[in-house]
PDB file of N, CA and C in Angstrom:
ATOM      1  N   UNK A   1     -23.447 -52.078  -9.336  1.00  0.00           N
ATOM      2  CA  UNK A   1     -23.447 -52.189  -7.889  1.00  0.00           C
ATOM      3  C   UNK A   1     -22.039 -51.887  -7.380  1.00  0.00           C
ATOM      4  N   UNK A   2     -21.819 -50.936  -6.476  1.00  0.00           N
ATOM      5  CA  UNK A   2     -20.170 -50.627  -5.392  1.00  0.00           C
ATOM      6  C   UNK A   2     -20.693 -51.300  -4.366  1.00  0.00           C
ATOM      7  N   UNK A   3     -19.183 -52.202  -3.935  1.00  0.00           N
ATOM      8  CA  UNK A   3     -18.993 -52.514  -2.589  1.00  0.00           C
ATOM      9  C   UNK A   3     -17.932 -51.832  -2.184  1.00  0.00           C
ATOM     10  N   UNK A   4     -18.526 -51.899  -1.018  1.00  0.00           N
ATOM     11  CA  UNK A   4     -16.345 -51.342   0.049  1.00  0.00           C
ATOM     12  C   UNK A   4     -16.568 -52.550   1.248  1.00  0.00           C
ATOM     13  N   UNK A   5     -15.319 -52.720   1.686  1.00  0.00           N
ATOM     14  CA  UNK A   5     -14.973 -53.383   3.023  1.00  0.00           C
ATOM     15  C   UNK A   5     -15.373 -52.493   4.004  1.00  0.00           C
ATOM     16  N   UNK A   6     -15.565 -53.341   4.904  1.00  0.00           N
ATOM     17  CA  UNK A   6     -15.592 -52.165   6.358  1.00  0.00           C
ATOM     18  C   UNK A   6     -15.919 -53.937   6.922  1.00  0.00           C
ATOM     19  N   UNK A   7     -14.696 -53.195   8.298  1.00  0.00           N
ATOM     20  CA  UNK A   7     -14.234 -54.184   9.217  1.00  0.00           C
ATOM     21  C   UNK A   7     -14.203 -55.872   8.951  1.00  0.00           C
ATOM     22  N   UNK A   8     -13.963 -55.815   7.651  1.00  0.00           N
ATOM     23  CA  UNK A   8     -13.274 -57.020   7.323  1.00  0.00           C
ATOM     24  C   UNK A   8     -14.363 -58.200   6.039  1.00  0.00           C
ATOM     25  N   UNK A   9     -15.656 -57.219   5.961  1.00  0.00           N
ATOM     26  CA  UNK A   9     -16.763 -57.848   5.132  1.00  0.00           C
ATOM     27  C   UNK A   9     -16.781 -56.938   4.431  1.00  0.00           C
ATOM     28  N   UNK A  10     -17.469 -57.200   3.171  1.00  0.00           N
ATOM     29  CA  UNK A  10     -17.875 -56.289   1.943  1.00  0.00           C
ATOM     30  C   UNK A  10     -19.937 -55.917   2.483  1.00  0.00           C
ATOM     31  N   UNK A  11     -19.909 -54.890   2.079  1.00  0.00           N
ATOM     32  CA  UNK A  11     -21.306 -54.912   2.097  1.00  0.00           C
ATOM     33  C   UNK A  11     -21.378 -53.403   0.810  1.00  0.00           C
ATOM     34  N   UNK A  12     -22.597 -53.347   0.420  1.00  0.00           N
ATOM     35  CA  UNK A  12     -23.070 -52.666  -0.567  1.00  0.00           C
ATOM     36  C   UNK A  12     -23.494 -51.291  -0.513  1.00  0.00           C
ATOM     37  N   UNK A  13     -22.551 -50.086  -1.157  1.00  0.00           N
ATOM     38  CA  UNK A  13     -22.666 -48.779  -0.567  1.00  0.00           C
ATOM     39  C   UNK A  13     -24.302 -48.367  -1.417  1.00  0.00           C
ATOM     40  N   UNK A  14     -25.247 -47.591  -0.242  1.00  0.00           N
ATOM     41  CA  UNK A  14     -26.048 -47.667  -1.060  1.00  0.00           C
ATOM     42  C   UNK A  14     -26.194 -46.162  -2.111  1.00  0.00           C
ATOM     43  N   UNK A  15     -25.394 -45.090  -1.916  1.00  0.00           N
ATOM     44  CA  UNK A  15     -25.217 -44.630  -3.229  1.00  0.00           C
ATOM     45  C   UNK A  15     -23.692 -44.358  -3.765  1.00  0.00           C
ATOM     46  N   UNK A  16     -23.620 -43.546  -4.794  1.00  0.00           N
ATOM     47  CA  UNK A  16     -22.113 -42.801  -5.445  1.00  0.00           C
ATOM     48  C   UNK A  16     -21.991 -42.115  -4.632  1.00  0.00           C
ATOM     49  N   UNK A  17     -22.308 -41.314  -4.015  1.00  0.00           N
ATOM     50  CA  UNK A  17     -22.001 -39.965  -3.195  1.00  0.00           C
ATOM     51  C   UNK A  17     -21.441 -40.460  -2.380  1.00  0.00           C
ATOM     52  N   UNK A  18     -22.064 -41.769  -1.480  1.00  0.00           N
ATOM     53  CA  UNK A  18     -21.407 -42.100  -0.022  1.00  0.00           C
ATOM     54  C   UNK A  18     -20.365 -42.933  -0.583  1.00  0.00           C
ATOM     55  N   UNK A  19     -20.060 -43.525  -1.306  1.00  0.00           N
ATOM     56  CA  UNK A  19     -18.569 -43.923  -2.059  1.00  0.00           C
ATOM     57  C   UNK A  19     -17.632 -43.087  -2.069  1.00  0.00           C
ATOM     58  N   UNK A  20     -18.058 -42.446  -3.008  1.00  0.00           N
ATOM     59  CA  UNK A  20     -17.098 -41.492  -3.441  1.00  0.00           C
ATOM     60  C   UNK A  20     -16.508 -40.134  -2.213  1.00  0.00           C
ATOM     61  N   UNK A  21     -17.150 -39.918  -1.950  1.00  0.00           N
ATOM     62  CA  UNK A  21     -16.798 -39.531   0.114  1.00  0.00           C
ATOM     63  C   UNK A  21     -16.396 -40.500   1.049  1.00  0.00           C
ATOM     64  N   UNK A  22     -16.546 -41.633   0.911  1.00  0.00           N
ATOM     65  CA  UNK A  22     -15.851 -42.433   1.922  1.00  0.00           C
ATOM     66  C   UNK A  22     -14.392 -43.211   1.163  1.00  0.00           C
ATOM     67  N   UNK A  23     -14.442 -43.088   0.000  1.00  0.00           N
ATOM     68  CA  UNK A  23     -13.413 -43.800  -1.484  1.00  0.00           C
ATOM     69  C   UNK A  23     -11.984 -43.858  -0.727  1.00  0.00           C
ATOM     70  N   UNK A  24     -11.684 -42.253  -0.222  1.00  0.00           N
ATOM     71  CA  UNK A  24     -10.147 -42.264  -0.013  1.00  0.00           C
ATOM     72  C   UNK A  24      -9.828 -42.515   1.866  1.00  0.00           C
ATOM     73  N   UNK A  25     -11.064 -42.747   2.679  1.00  0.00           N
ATOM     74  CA  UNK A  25     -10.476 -43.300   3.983  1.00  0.00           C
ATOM     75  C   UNK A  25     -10.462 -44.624   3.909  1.00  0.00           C
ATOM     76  N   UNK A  26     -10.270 -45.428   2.827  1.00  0.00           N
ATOM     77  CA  UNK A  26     -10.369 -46.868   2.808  1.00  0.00           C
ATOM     78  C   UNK A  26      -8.642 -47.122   2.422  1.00  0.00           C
ATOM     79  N   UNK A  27      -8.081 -46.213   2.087  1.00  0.00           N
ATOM     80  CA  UNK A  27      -6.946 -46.437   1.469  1.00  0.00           C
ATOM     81  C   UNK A  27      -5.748 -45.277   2.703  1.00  0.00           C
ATOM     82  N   UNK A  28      -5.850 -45.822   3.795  1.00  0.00           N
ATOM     83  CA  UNK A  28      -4.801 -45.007   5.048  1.00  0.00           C
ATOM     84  C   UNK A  28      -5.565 -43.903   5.762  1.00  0.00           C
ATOM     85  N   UNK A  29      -6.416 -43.542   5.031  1.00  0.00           N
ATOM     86  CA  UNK A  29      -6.205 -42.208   6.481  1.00  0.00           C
ATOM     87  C   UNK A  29      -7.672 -42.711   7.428  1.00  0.00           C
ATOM     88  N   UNK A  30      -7.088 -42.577   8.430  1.00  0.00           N
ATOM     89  CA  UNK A  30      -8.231 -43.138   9.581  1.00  0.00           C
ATOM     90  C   UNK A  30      -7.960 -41.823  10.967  1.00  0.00           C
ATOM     91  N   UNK A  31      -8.488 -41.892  11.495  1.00  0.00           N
ATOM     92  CA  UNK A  31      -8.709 -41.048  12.639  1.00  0.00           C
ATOM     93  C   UNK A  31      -9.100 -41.627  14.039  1.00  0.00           C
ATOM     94  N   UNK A  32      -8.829 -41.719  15.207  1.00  0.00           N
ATOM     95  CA  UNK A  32      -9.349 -42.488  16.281  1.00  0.00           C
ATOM     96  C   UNK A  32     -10.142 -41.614  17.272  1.00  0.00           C
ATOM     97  N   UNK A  33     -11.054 -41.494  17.644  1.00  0.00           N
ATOM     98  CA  UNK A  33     -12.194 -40.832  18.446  1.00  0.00           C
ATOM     99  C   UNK A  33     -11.634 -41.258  20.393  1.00  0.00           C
ATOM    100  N   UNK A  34     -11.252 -39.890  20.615  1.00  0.00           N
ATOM    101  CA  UNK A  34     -10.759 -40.231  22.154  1.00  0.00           C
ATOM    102  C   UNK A  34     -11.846 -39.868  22.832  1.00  0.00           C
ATOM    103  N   UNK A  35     -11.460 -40.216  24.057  1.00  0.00           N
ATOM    104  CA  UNK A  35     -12.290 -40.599  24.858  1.00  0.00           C
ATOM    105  C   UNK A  35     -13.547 -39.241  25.788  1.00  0.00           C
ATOM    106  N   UNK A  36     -13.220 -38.220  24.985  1.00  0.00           N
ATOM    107  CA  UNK A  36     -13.885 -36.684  24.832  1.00  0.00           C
ATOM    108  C   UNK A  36     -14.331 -36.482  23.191  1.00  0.00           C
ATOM    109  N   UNK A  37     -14.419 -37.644  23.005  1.00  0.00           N
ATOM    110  CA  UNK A  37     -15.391 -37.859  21.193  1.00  0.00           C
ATOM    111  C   UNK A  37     -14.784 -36.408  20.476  1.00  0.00           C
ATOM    112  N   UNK A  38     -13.180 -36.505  20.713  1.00  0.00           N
ATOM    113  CA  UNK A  38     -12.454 -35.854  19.575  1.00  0.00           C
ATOM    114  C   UNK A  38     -11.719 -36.815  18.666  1.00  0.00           C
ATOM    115  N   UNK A  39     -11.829 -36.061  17.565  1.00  0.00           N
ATOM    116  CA  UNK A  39     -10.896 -36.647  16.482  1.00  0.00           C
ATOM    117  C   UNK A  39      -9.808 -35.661  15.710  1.00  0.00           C
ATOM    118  N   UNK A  40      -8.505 -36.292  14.999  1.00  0.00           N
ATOM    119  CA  UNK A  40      -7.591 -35.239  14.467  1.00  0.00           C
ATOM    120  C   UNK A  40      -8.086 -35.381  13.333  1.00  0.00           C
ATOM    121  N   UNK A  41      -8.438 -34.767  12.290  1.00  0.00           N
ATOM    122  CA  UNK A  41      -8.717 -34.560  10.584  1.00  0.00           C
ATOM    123  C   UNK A  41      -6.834 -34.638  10.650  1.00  0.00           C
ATOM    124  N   UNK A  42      -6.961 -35.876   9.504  1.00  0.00           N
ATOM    125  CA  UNK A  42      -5.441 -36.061   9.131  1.00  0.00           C
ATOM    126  C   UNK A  42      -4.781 -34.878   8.046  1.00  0.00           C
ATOM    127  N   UNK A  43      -3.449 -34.801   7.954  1.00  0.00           N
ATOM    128  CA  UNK A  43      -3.204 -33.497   7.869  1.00  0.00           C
ATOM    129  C   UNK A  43      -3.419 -33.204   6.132  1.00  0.00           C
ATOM    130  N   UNK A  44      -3.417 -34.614   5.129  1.00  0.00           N
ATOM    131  CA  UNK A  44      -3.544 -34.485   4.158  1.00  0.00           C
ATOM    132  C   UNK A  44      -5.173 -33.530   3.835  1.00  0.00           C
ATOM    133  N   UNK A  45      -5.902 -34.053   4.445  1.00  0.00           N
ATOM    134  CA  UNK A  45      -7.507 -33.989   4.154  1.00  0.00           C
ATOM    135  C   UNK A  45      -7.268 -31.995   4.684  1.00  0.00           C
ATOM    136  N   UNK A  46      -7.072 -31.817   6.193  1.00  0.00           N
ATOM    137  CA  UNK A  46      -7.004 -30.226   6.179  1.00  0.00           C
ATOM    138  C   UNK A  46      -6.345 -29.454   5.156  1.00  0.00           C
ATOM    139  N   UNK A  47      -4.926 -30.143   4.332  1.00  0.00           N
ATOM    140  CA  UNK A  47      -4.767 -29.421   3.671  1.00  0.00           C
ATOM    141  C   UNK A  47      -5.581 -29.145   2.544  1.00  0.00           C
ATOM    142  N   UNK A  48      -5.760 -30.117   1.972  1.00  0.00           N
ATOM    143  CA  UNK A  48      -7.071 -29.840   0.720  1.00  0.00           C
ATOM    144  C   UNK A  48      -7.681 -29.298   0.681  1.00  0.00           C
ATOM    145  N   UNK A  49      -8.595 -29.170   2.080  1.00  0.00           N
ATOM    146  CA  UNK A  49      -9.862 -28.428   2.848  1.00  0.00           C
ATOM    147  C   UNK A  49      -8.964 -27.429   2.638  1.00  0.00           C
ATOM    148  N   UNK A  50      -7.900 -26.944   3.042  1.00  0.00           N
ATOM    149  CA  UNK A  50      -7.677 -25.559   3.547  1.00  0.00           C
ATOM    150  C   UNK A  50      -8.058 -25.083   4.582  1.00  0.00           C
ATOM    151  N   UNK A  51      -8.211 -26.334   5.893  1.00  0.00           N
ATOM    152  CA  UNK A  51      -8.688 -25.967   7.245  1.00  0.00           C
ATOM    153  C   UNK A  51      -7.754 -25.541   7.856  1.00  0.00           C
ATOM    154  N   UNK A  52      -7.541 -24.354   8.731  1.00  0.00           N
ATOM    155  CA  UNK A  52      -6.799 -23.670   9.775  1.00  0.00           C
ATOM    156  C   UNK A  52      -7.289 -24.186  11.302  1.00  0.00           C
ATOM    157  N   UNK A  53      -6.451 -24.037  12.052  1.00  0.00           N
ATOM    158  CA  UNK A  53      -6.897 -24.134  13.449  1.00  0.00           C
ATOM    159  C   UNK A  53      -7.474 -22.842  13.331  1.00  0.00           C
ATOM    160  N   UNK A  54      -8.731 -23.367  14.589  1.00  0.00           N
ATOM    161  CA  UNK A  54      -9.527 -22.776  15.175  1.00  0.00           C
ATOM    162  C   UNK A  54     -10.668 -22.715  14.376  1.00  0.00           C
ATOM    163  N   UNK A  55     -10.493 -22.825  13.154  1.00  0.00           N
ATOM    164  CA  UNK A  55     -11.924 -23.173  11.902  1.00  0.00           C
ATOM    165  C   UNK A  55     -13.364 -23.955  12.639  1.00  0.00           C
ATOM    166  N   UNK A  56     -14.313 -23.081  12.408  1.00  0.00           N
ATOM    167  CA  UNK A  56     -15.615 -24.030  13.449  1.00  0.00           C
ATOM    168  C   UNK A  56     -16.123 -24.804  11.904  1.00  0.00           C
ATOM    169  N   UNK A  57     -16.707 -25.950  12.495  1.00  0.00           N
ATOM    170  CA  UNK A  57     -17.295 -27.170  11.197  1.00  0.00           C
ATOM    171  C   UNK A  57     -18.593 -27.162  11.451  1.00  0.00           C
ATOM    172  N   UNK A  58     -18.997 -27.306  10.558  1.00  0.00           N
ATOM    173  CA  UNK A  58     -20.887 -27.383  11.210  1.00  0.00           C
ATOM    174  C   UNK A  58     -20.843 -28.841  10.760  1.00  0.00           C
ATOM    175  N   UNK A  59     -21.948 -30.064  12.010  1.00  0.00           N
ATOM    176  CA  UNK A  59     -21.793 -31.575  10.793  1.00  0.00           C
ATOM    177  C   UNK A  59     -22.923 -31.413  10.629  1.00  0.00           C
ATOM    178  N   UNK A  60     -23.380 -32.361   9.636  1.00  0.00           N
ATOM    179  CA  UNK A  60     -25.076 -32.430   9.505  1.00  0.00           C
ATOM    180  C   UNK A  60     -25.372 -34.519   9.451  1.00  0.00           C
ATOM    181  N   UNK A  61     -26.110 -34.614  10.793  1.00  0.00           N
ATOM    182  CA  UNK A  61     -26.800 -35.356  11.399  1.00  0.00           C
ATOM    183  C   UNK A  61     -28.145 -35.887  10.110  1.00  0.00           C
ATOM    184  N   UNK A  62     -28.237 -36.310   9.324  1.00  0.00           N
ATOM    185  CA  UNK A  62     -28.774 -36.223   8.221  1.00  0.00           C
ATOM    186  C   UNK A  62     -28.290 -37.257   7.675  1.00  0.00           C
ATOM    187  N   UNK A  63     -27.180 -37.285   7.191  1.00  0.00           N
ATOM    188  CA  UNK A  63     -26.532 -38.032   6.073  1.00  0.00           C
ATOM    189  C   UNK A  63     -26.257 -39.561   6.994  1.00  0.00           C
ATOM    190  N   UNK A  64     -25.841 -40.411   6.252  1.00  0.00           N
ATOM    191  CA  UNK A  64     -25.523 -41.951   6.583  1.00  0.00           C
ATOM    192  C   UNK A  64     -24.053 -41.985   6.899  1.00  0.00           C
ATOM    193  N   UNK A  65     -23.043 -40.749   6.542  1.00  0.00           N
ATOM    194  CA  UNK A  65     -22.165 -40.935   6.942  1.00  0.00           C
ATOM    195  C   UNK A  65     -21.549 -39.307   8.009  1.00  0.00           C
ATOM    196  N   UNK A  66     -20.185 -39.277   8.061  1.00  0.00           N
ATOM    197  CA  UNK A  66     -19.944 -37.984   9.187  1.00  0.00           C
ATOM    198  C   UNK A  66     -19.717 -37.017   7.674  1.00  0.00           C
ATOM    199  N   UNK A  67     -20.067 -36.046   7.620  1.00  0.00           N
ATOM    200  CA  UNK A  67     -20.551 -35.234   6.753  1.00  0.00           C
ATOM    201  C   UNK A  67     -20.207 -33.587   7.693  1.00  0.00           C
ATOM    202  N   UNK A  68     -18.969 -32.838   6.999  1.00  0.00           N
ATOM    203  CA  UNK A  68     -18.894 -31.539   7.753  1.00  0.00           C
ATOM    204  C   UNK A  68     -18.731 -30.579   6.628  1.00  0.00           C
ATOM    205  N   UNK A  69     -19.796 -29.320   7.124  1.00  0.00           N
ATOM    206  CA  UNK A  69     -18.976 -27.724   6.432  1.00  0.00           C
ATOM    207  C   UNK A  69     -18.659 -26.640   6.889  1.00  0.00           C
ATOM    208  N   UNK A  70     -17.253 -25.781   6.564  1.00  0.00           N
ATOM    209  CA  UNK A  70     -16.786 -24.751   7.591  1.00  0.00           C
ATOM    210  C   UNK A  70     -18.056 -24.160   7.333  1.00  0.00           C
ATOM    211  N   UNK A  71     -17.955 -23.688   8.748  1.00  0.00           N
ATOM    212  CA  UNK A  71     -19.229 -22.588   8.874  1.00  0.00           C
ATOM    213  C   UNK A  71     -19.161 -21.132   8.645  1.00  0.00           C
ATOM    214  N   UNK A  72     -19.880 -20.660   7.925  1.00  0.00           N
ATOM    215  CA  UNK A  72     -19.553 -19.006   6.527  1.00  0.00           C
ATOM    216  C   UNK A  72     -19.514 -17.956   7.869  1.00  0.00           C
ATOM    217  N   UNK A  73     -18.980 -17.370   8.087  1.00  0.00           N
ATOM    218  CA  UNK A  73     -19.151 -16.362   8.910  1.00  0.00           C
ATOM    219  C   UNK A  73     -19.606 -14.909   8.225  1.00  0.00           C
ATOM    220  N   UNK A  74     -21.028 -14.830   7.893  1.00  0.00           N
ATOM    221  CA  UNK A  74     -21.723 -13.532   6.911  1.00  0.00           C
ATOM    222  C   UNK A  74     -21.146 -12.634   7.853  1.00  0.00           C
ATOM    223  N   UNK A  75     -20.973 -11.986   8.940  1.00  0.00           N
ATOM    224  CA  UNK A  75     -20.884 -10.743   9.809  1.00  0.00           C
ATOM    225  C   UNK A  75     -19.136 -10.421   8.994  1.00  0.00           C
ATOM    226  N   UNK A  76     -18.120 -10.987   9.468  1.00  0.00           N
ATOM    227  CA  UNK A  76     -17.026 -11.174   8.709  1.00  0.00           C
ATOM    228  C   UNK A  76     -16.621 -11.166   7.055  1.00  0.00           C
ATOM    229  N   UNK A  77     -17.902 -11.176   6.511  1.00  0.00           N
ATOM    230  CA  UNK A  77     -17.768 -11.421   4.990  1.00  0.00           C
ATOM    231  C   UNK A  77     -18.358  -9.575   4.811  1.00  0.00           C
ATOM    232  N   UNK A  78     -19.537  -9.505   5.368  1.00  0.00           N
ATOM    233  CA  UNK A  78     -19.626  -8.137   5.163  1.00  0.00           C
ATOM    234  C   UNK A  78     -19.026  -6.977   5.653  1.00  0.00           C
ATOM    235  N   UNK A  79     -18.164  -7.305   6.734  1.00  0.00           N
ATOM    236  CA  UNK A  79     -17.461  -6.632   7.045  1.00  0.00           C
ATOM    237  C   UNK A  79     -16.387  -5.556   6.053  1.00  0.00           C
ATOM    238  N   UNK A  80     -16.343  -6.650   4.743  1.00  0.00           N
ATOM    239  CA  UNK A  80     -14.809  -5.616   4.194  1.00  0.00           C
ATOM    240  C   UNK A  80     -15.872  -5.335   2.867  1.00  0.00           C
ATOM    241  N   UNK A  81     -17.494  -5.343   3.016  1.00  0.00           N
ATOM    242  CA  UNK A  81     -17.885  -4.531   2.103  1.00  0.00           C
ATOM    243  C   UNK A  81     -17.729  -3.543   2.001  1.00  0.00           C
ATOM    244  N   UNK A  82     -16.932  -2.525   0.836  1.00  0.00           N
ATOM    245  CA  UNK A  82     -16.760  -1.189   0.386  1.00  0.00           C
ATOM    246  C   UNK A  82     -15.191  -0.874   1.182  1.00  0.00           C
ATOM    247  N   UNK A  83     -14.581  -1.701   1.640  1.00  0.00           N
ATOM    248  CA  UNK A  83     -13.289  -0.845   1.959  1.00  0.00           C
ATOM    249  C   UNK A  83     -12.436  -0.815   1.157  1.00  0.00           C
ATOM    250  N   UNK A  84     -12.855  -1.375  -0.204  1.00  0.00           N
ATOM    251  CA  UNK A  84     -11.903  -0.792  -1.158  1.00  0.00           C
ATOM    252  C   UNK A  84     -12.586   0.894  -2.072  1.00  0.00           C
ATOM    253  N   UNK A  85     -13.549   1.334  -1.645  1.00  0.00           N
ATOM    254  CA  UNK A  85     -14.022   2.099  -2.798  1.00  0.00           C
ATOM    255  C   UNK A  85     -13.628   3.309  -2.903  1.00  0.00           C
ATOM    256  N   UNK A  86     -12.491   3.865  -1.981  1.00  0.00           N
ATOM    257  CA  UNK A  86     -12.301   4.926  -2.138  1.00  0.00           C
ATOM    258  C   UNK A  86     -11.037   4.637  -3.020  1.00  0.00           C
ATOM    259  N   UNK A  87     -10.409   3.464  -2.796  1.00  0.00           N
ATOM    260  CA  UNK A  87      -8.853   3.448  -3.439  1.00  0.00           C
ATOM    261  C   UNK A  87      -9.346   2.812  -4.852  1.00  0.00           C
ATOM    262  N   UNK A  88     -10.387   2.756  -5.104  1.00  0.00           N
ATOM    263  CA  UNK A  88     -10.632   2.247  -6.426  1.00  0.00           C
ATOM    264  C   UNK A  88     -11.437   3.419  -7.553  1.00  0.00           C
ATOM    265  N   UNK A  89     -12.068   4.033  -7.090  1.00  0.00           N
ATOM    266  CA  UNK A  89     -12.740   5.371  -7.286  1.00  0.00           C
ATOM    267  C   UNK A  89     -12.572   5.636  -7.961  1.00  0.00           C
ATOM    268  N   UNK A  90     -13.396   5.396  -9.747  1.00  0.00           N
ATOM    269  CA  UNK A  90     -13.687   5.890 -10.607  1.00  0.00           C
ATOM    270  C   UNK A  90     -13.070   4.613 -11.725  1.00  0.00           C
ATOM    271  N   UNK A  91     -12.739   3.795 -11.391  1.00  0.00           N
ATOM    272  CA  UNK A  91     -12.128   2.526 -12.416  1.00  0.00           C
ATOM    273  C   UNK A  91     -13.759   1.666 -12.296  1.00  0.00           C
ATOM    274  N   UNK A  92     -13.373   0.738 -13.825  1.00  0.00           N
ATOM    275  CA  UNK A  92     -14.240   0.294 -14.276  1.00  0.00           C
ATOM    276  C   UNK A  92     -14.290  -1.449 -13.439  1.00  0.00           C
ATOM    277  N   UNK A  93     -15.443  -2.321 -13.174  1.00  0.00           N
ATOM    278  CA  UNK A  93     -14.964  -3.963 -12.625  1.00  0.00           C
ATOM    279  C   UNK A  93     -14.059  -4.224 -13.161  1.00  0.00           C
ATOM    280  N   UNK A  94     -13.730  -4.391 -14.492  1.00  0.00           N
ATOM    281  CA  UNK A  94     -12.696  -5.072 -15.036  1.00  0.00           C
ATOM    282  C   UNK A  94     -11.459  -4.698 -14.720  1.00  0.00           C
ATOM    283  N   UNK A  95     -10.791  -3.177 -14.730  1.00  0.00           N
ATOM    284  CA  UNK A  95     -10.212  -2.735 -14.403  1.00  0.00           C
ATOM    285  C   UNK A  95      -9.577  -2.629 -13.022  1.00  0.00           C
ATOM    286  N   UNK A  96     -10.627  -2.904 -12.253  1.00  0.00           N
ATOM    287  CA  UNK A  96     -10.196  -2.941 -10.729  1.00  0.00           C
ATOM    288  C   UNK A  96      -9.477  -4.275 -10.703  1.00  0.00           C
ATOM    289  N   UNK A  97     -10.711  -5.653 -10.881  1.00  0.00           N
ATOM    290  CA  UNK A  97     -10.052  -6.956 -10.841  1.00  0.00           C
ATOM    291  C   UNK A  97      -8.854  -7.084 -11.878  1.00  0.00           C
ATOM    292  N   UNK A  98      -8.254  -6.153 -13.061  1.00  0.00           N
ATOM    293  CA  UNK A  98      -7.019  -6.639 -13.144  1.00  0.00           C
ATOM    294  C   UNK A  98      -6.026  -5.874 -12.686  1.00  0.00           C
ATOM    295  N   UNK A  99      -6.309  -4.798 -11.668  1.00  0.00           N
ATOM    296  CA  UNK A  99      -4.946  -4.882 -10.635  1.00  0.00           C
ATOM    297  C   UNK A  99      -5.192  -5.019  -9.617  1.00  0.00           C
ATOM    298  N   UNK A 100      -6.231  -5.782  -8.995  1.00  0.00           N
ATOM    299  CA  UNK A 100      -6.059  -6.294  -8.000  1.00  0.00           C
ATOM    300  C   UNK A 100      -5.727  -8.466  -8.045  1.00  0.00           C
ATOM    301  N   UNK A 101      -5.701  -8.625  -9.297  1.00  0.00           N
ATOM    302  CA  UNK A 101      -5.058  -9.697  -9.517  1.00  0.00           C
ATOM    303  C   UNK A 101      -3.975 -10.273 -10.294  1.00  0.00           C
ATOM    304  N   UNK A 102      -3.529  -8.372 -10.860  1.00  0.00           N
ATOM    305  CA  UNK A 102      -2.070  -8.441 -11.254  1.00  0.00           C
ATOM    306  C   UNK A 102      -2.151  -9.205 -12.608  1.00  0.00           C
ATOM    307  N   UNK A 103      -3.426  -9.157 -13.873  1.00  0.00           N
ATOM    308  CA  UNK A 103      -3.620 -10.052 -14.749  1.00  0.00           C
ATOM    309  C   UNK A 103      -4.528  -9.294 -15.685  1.00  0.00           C
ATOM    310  N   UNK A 104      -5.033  -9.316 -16.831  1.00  0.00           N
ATOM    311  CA  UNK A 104      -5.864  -8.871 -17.741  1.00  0.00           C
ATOM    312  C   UNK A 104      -6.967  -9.761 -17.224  1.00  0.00           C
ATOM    313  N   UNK A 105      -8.022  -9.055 -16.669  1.00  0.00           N
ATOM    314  CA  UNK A 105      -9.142  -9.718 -16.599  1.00  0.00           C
ATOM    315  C   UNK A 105     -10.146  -8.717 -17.810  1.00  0.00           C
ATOM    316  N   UNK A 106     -11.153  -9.802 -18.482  1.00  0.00           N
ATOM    317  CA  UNK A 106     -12.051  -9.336 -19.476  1.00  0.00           C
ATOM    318  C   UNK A 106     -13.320 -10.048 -18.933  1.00  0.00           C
ATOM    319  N   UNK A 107     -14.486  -9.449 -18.177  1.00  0.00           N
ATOM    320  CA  UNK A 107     -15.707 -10.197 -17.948  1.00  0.00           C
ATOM    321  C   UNK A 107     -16.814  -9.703 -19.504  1.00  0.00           C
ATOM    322  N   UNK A 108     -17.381 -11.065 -18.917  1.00  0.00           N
ATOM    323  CA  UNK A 108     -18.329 -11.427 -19.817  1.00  0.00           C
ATOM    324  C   UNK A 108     -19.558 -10.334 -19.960  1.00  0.00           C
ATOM    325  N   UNK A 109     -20.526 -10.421 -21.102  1.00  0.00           N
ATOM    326  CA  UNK A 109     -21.389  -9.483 -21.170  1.00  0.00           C
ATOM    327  C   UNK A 109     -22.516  -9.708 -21.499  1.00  0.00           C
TER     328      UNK A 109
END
């Protein structure tokens, strides 16, 4: 059985997941909801995330707790399909990904 505190009583998380997602705002980082139901994501947590301003979050209304994911932008992802293929033109995958990551890459077979 996990307990956590919240507001000054213990009560019983009812799974791992919502623990282990709520684990590290029990220990400093808190956020305060103004009065236009904004909040700042403290700066440790964006960095981890790797959130930028202006990043849109999708939440999902679902879960027992506040639960967010950046939202994929497919139009933007397909966008830079094939703008490498002329400067790559005639090299093998492997070959491409190791100079475009400056490393011996060997994929699997």
């Amino acid at each position: 059985m996990v307990w956590r505190r919240r507001g000054g009583r213990l009560e019983e998380v009812t799974s791992l997941l919502e623990f282990l997602t709520s684990f590290p705002y029990h220990f400093g980082m808190t956020a305060t909801i103004t009065s236009k139901g904004q909040i700042t994501i403290p700066a440790k947590i964006r960095e981890k995330l790797r959130l930028k301003p202006g990043q849109v979050l999708k939440f999902d209304e679902t879960t027992p707790f506040l639960k967010a994911q950046r939202v994929f932008d497919e139009g933007r992802a397909r966008a830079v399909l094939g703008c490498a293929k002329d400067a790559m033109r005639g090299l093998t995958a492997e070959k491409w990904l190791s100079q475009t990551r400056g490393r011996a890459v060997r994929l699997r077979k």
